[in-house]
PDB file of N, CA and C in Angstrom:
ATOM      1  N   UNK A   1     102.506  45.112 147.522  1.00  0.00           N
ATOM      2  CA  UNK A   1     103.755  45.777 147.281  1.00  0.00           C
ATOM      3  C   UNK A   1     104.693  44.809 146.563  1.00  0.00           C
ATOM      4  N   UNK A   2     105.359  44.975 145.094  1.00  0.00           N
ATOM      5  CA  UNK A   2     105.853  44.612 144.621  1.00  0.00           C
ATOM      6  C   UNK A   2     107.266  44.000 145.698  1.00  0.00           C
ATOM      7  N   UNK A   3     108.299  42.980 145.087  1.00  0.00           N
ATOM      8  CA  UNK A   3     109.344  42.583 145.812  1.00  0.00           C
ATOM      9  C   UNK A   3     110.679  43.574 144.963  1.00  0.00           C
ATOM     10  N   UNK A   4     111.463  43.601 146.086  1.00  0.00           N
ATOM     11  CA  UNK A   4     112.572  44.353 145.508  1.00  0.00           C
ATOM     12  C   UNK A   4     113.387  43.693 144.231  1.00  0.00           C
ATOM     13  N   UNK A   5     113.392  44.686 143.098  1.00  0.00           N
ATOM     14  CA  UNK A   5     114.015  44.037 142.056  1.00  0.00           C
ATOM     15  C   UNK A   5     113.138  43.189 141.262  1.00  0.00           C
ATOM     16  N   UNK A   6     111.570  43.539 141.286  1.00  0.00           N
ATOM     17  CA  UNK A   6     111.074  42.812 140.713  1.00  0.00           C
ATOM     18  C   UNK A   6     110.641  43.788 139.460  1.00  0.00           C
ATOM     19  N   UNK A   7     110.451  42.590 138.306  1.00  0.00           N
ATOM     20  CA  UNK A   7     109.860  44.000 137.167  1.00  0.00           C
ATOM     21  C   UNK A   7     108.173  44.597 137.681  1.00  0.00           C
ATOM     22  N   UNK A   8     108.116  46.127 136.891  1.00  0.00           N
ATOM     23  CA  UNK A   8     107.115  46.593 136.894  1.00  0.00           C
ATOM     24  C   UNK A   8     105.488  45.930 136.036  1.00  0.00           C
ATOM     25  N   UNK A   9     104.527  46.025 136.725  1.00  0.00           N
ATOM     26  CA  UNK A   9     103.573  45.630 135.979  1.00  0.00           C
ATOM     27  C   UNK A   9     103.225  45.686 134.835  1.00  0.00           C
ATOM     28  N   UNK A  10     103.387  45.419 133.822  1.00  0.00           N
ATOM     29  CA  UNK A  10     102.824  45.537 132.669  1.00  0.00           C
ATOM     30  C   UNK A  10     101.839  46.672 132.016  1.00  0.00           C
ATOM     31  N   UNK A  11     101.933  47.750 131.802  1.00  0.00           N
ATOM     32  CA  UNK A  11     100.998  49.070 131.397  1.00  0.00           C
ATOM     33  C   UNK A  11     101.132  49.206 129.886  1.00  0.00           C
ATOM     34  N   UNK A  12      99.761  48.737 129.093  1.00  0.00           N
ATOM     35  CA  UNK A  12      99.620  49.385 127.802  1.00  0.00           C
ATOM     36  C   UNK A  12      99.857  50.680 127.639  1.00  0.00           C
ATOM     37  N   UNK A  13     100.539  50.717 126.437  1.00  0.00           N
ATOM     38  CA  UNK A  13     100.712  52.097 126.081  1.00  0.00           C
ATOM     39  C   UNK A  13      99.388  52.972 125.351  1.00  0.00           C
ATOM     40  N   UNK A  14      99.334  53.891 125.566  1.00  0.00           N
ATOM     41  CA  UNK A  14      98.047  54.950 125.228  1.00  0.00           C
ATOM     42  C   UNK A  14      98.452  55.365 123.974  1.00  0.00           C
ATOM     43  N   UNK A  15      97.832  55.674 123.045  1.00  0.00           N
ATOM     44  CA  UNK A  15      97.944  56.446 121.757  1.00  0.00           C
ATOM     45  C   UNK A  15      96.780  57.665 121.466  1.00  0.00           C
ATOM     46  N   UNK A  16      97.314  58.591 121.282  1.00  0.00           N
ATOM     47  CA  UNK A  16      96.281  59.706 121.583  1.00  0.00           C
ATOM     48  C   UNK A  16      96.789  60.359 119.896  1.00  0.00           C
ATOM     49  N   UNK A  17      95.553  60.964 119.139  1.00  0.00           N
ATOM     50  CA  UNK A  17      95.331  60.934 117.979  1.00  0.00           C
ATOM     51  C   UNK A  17      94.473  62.212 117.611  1.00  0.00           C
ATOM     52  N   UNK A  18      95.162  62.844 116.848  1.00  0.00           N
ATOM     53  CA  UNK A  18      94.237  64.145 116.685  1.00  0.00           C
ATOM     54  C   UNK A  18      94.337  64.413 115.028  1.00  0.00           C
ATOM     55  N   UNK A  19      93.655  65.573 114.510  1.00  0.00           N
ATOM     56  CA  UNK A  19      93.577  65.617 113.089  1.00  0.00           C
ATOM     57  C   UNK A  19      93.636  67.273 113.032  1.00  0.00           C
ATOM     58  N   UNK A  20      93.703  67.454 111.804  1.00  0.00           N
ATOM     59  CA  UNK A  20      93.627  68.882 111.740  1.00  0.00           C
ATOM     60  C   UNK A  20      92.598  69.779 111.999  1.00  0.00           C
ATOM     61  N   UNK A  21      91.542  68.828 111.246  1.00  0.00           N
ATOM     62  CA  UNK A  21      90.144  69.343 111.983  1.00  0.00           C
ATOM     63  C   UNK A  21      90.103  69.880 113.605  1.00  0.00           C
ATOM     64  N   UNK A  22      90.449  68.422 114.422  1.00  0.00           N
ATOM     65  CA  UNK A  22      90.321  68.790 115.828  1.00  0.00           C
ATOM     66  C   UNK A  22      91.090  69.921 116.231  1.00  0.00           C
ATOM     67  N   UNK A  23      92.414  70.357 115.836  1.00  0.00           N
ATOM     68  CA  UNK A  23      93.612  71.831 115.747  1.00  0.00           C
ATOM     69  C   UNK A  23      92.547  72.790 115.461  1.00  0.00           C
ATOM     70  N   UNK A  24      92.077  72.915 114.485  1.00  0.00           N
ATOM     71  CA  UNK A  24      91.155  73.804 113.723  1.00  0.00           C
ATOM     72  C   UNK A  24      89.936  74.365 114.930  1.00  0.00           C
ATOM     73  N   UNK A  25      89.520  73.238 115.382  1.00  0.00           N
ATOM     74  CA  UNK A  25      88.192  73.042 116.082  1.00  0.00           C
ATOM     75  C   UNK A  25      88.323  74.204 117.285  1.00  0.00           C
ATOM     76  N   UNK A  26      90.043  73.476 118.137  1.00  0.00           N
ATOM     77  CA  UNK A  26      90.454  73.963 119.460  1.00  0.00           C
ATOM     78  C   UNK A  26      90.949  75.068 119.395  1.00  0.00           C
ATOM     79  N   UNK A  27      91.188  75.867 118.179  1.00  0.00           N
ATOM     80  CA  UNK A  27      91.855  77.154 118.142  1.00  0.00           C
ATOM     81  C   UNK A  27      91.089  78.100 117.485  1.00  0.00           C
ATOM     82  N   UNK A  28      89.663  77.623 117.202  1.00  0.00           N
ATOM     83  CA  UNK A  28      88.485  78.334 116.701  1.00  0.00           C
ATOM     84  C   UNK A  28      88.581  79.085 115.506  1.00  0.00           C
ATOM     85  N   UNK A  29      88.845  78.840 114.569  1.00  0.00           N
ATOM     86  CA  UNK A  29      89.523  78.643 113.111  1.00  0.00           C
ATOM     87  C   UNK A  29      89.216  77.427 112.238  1.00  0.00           C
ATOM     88  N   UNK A  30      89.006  78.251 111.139  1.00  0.00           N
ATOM     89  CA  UNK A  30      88.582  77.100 110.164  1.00  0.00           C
ATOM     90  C   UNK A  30      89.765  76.341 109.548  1.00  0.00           C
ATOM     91  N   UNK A  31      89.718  74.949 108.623  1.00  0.00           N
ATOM     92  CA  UNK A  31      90.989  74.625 108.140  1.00  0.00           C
ATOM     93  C   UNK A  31      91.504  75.083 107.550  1.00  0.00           C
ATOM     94  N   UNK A  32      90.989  75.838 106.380  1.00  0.00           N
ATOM     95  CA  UNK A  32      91.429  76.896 105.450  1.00  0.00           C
ATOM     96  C   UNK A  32      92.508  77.566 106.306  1.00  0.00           C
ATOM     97  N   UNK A  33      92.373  78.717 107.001  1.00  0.00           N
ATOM     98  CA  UNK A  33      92.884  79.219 107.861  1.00  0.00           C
ATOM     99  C   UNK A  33      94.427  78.533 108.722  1.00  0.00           C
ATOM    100  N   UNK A  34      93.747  76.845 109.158  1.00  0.00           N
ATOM    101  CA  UNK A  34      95.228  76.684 109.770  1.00  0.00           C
ATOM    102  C   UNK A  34      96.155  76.207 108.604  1.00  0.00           C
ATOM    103  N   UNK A  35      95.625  75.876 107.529  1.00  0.00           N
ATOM    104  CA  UNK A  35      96.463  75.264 106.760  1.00  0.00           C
ATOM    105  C   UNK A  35      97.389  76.709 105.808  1.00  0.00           C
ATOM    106  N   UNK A  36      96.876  78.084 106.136  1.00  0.00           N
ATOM    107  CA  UNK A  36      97.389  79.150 105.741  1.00  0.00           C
ATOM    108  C   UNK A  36      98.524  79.078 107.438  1.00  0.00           C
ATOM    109  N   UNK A  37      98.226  79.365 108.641  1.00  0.00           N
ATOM    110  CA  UNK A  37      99.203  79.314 109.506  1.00  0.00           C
ATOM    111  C   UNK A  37     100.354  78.234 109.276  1.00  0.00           C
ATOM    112  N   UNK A  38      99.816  76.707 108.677  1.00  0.00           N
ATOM    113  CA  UNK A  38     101.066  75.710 108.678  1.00  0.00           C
ATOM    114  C   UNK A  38     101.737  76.000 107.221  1.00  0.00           C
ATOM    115  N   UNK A  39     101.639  77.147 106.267  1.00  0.00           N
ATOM    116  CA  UNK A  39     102.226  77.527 105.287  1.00  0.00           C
ATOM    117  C   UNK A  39     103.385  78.537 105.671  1.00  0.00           C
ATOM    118  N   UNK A  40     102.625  79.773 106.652  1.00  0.00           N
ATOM    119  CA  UNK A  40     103.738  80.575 107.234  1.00  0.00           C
ATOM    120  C   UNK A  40     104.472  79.776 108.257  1.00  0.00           C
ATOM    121  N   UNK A  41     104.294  78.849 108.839  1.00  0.00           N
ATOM    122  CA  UNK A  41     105.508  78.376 109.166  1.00  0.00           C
ATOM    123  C   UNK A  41     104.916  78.598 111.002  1.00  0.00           C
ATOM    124  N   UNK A  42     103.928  78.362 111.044  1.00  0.00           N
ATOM    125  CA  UNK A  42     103.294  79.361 112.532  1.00  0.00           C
ATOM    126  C   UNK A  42     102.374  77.702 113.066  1.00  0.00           C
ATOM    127  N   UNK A  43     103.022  76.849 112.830  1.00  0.00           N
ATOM    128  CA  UNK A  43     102.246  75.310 113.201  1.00  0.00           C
ATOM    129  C   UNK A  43     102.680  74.340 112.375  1.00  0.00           C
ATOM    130  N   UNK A  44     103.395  73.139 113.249  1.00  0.00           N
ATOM    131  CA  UNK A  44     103.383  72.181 112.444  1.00  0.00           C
ATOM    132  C   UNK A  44     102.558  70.769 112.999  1.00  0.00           C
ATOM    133  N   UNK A  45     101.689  70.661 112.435  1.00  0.00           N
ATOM    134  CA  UNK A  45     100.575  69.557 112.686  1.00  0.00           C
ATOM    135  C   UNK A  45     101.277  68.429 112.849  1.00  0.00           C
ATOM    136  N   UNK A  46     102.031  67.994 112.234  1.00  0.00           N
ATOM    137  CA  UNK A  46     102.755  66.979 113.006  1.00  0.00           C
ATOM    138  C   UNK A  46     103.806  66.610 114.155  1.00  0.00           C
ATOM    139  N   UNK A  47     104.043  67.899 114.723  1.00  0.00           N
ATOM    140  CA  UNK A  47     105.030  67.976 115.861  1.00  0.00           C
ATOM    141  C   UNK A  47     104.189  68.457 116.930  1.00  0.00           C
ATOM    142  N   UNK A  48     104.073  67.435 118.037  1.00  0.00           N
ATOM    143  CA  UNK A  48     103.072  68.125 119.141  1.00  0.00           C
ATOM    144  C   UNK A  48     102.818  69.302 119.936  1.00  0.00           C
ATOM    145  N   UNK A  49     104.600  69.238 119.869  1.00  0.00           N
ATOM    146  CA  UNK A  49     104.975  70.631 120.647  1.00  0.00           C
ATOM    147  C   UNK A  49     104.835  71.665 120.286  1.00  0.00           C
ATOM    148  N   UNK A  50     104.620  71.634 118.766  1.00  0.00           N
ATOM    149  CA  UNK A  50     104.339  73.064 117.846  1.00  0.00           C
ATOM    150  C   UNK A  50     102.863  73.375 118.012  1.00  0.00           C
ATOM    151  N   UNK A  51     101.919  72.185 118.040  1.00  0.00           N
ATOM    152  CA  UNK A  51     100.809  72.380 118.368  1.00  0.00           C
ATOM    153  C   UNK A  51     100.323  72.995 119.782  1.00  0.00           C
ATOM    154  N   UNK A  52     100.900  72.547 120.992  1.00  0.00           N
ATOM    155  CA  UNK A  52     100.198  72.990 121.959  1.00  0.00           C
ATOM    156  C   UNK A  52     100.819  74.503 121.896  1.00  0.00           C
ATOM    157  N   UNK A  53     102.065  74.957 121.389  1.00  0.00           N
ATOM    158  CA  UNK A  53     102.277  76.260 121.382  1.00  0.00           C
ATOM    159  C   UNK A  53     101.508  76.998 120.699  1.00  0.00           C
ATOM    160  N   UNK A  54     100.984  76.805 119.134  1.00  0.00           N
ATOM    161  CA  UNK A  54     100.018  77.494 118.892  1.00  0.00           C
ATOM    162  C   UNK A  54      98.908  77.523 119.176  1.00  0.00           C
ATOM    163  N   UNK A  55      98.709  76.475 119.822  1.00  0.00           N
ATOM    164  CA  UNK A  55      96.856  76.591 120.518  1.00  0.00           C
ATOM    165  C   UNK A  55      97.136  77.385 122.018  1.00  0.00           C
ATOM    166  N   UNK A  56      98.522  77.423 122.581  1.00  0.00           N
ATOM    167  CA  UNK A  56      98.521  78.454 123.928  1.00  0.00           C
ATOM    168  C   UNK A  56      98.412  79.699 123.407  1.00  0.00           C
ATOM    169  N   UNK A  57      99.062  80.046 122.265  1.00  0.00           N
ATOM    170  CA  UNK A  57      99.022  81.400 121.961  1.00  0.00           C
ATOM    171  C   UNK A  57      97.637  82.087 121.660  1.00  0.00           C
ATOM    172  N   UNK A  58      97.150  81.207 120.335  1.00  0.00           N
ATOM    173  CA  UNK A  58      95.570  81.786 120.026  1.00  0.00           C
ATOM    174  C   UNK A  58      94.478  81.765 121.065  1.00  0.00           C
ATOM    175  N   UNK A  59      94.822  81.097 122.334  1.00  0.00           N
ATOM    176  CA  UNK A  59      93.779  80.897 123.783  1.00  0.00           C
ATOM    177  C   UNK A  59      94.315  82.430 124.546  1.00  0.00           C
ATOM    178  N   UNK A  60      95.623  82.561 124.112  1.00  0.00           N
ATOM    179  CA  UNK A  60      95.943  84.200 125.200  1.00  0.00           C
ATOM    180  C   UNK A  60      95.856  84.963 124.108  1.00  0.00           C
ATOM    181  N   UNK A  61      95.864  84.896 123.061  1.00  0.00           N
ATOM    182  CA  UNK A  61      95.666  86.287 122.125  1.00  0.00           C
ATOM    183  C   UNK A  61      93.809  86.413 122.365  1.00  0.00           C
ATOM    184  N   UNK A  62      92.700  84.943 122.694  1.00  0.00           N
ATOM    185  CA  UNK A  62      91.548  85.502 122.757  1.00  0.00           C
ATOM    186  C   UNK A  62      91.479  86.541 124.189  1.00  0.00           C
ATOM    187  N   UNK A  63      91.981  85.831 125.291  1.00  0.00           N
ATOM    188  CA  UNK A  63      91.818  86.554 126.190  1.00  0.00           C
ATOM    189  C   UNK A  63      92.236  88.178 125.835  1.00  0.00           C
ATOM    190  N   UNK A  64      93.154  88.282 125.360  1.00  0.00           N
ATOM    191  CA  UNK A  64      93.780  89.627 125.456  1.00  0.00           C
ATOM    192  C   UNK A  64      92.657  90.947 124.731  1.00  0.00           C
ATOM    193  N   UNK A  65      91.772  89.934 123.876  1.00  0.00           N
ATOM    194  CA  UNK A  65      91.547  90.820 123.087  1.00  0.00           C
ATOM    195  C   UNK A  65      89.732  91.100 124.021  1.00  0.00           C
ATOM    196  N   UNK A  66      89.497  90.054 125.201  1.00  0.00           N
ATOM    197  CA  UNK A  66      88.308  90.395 126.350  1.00  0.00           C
ATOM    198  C   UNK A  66      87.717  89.566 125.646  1.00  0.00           C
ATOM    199  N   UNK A  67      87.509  88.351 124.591  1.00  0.00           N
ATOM    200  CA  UNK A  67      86.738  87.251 124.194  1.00  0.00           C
ATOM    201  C   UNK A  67      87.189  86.286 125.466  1.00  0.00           C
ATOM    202  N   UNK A  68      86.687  86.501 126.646  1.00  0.00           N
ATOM    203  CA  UNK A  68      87.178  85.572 127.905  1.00  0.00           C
ATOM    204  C   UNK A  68      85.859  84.064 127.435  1.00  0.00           C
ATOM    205  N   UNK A  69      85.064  83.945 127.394  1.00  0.00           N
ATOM    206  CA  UNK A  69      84.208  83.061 127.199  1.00  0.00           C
ATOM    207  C   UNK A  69      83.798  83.054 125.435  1.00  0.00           C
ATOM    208  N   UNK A  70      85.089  82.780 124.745  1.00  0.00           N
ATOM    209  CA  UNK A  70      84.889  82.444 123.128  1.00  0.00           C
ATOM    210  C   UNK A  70      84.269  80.903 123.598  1.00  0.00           C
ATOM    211  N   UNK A  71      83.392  80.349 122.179  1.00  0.00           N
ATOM    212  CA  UNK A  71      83.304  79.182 121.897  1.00  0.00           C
ATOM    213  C   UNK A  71      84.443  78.539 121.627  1.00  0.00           C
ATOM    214  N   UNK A  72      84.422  77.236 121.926  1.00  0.00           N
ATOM    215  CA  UNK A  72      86.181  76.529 121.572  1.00  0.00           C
ATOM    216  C   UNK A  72      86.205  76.818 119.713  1.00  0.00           C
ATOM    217  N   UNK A  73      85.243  76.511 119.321  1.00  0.00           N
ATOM    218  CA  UNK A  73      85.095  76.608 117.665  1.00  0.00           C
ATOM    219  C   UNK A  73      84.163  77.720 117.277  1.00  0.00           C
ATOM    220  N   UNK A  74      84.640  78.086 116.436  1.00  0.00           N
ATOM    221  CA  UNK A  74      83.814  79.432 116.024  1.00  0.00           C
ATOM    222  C   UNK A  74      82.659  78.350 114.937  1.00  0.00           C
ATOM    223  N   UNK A  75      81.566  79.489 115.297  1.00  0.00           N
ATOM    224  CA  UNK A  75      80.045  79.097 114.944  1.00  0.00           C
ATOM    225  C   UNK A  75      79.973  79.726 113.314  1.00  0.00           C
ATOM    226  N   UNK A  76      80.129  78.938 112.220  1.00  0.00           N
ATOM    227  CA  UNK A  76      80.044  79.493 110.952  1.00  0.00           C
ATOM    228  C   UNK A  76      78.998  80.013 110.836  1.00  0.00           C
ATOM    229  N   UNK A  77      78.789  81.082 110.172  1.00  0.00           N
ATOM    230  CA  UNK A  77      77.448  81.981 109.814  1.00  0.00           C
ATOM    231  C   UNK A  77      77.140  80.939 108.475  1.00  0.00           C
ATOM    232  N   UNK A  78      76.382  80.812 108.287  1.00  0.00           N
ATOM    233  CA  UNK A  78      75.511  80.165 106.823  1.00  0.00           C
ATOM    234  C   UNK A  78      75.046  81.256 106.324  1.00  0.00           C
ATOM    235  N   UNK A  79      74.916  81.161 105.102  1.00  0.00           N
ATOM    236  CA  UNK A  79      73.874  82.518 104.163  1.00  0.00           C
ATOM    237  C   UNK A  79      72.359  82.271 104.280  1.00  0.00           C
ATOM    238  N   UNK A  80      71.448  82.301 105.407  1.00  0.00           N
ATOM    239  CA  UNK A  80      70.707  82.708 105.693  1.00  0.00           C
ATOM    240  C   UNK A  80      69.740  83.759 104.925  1.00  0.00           C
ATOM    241  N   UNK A  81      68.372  83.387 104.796  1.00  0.00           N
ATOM    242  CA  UNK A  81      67.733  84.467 104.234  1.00  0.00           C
ATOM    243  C   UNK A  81      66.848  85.235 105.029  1.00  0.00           C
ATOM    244  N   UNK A  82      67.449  86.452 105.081  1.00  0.00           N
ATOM    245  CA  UNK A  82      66.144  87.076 106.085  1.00  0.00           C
ATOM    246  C   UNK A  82      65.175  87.565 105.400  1.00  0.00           C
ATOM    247  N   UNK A  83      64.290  88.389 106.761  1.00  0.00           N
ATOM    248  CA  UNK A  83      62.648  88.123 106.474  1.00  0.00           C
ATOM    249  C   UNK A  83      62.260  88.761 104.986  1.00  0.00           C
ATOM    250  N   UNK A  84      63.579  89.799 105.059  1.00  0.00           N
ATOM    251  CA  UNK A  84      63.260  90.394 103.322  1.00  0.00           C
ATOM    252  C   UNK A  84      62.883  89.279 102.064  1.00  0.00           C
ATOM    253  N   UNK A  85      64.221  88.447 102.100  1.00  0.00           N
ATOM    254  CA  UNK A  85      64.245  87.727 101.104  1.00  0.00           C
ATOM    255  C   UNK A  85      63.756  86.818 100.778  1.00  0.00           C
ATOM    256  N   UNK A  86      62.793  86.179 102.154  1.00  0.00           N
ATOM    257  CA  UNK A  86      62.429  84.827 101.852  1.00  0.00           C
ATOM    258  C   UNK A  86      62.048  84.411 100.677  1.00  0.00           C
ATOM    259  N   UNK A  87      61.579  85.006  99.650  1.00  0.00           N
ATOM    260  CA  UNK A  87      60.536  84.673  98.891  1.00  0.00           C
ATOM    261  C   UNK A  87      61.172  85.635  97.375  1.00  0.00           C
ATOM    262  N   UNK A  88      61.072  85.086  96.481  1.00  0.00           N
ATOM    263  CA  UNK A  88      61.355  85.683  95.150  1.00  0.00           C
ATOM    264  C   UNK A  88      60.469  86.025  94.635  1.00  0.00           C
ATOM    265  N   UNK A  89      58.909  85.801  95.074  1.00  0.00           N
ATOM    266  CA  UNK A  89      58.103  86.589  94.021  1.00  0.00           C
ATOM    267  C   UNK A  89      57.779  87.831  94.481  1.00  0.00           C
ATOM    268  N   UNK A  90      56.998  87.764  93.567  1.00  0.00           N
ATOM    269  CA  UNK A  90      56.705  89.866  93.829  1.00  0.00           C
ATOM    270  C   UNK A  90      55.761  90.018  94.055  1.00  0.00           C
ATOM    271  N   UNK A  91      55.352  90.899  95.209  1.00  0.00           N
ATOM    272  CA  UNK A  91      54.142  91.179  95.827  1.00  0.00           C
ATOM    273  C   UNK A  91      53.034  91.351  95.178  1.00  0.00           C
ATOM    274  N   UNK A  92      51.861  90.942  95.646  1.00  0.00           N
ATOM    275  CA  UNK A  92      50.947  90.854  94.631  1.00  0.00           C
ATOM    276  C   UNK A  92      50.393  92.364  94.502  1.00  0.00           C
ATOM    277  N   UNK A  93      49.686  92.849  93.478  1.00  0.00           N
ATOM    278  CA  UNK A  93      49.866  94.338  93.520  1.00  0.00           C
ATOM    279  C   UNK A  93      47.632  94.096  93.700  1.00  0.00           C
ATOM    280  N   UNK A  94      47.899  95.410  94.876  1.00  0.00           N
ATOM    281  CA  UNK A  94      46.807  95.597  95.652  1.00  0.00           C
ATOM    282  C   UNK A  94      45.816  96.245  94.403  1.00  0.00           C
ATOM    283  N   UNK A  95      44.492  95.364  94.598  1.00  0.00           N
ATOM    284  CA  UNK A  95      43.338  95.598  93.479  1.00  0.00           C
ATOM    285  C   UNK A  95      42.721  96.795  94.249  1.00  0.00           C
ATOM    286  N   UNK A  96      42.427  98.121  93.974  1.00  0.00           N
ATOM    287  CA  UNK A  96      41.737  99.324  94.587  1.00  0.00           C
ATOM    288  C   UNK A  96      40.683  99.108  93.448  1.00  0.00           C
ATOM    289  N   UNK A  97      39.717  99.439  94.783  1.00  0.00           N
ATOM    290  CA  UNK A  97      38.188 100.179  94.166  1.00  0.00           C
ATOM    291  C   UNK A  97      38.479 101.090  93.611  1.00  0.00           C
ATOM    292  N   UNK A  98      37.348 101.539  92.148  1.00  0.00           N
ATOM    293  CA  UNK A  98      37.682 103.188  91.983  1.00  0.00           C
ATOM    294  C   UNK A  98      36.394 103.681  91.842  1.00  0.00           C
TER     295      UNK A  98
END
């Protein structure tokens, strides 16, 4: 137990560091997207407080809408080729007996 009137221990300060990406990541939205919200004026990436407000909102607008178990980041679809397309050539054309 410290003595009365004595100074406090010495505690480094923490620096905690985020990017837009990580905003992007936690509100399941691409950057494109937040950097259209920090145009309307609906996030400012550099003020913290603006941030956790828009990441409370887009976490209760998922609920509201019954996405109760969204991914934190939405899963980009890739252009994928299905089983149709795999292949560009053209079927080989069937030799019949005659």
């Amino acid at each position: 137990m410290p003595r009365k009137g004595s100074h406090p221990a010495y505690k480094p300060k923490r620096e905690y560091r985020y990017t837009v990406k990580d905003i992007a990541e936690l509100a399941g939205t691409t950057r494109n997207a937040l950097n259209v919200a920090k145009v309307r004026g609906k996030i400012d990436p550099g003020d913290f407080k603006s941030v956790v407000s828009f990441l409370t909102r887009r976490i209760i607008d998922k609920r509201l809408k019954g996405d109760l178990f969204a991914p934190a980041a939405r899963v980009a679809k890739r252009g994928g080729k299905t089983g149709s397309q795999v292949s560009r050539k053209r079927p080989k054309k069937a030799v019949g007996r005659r």
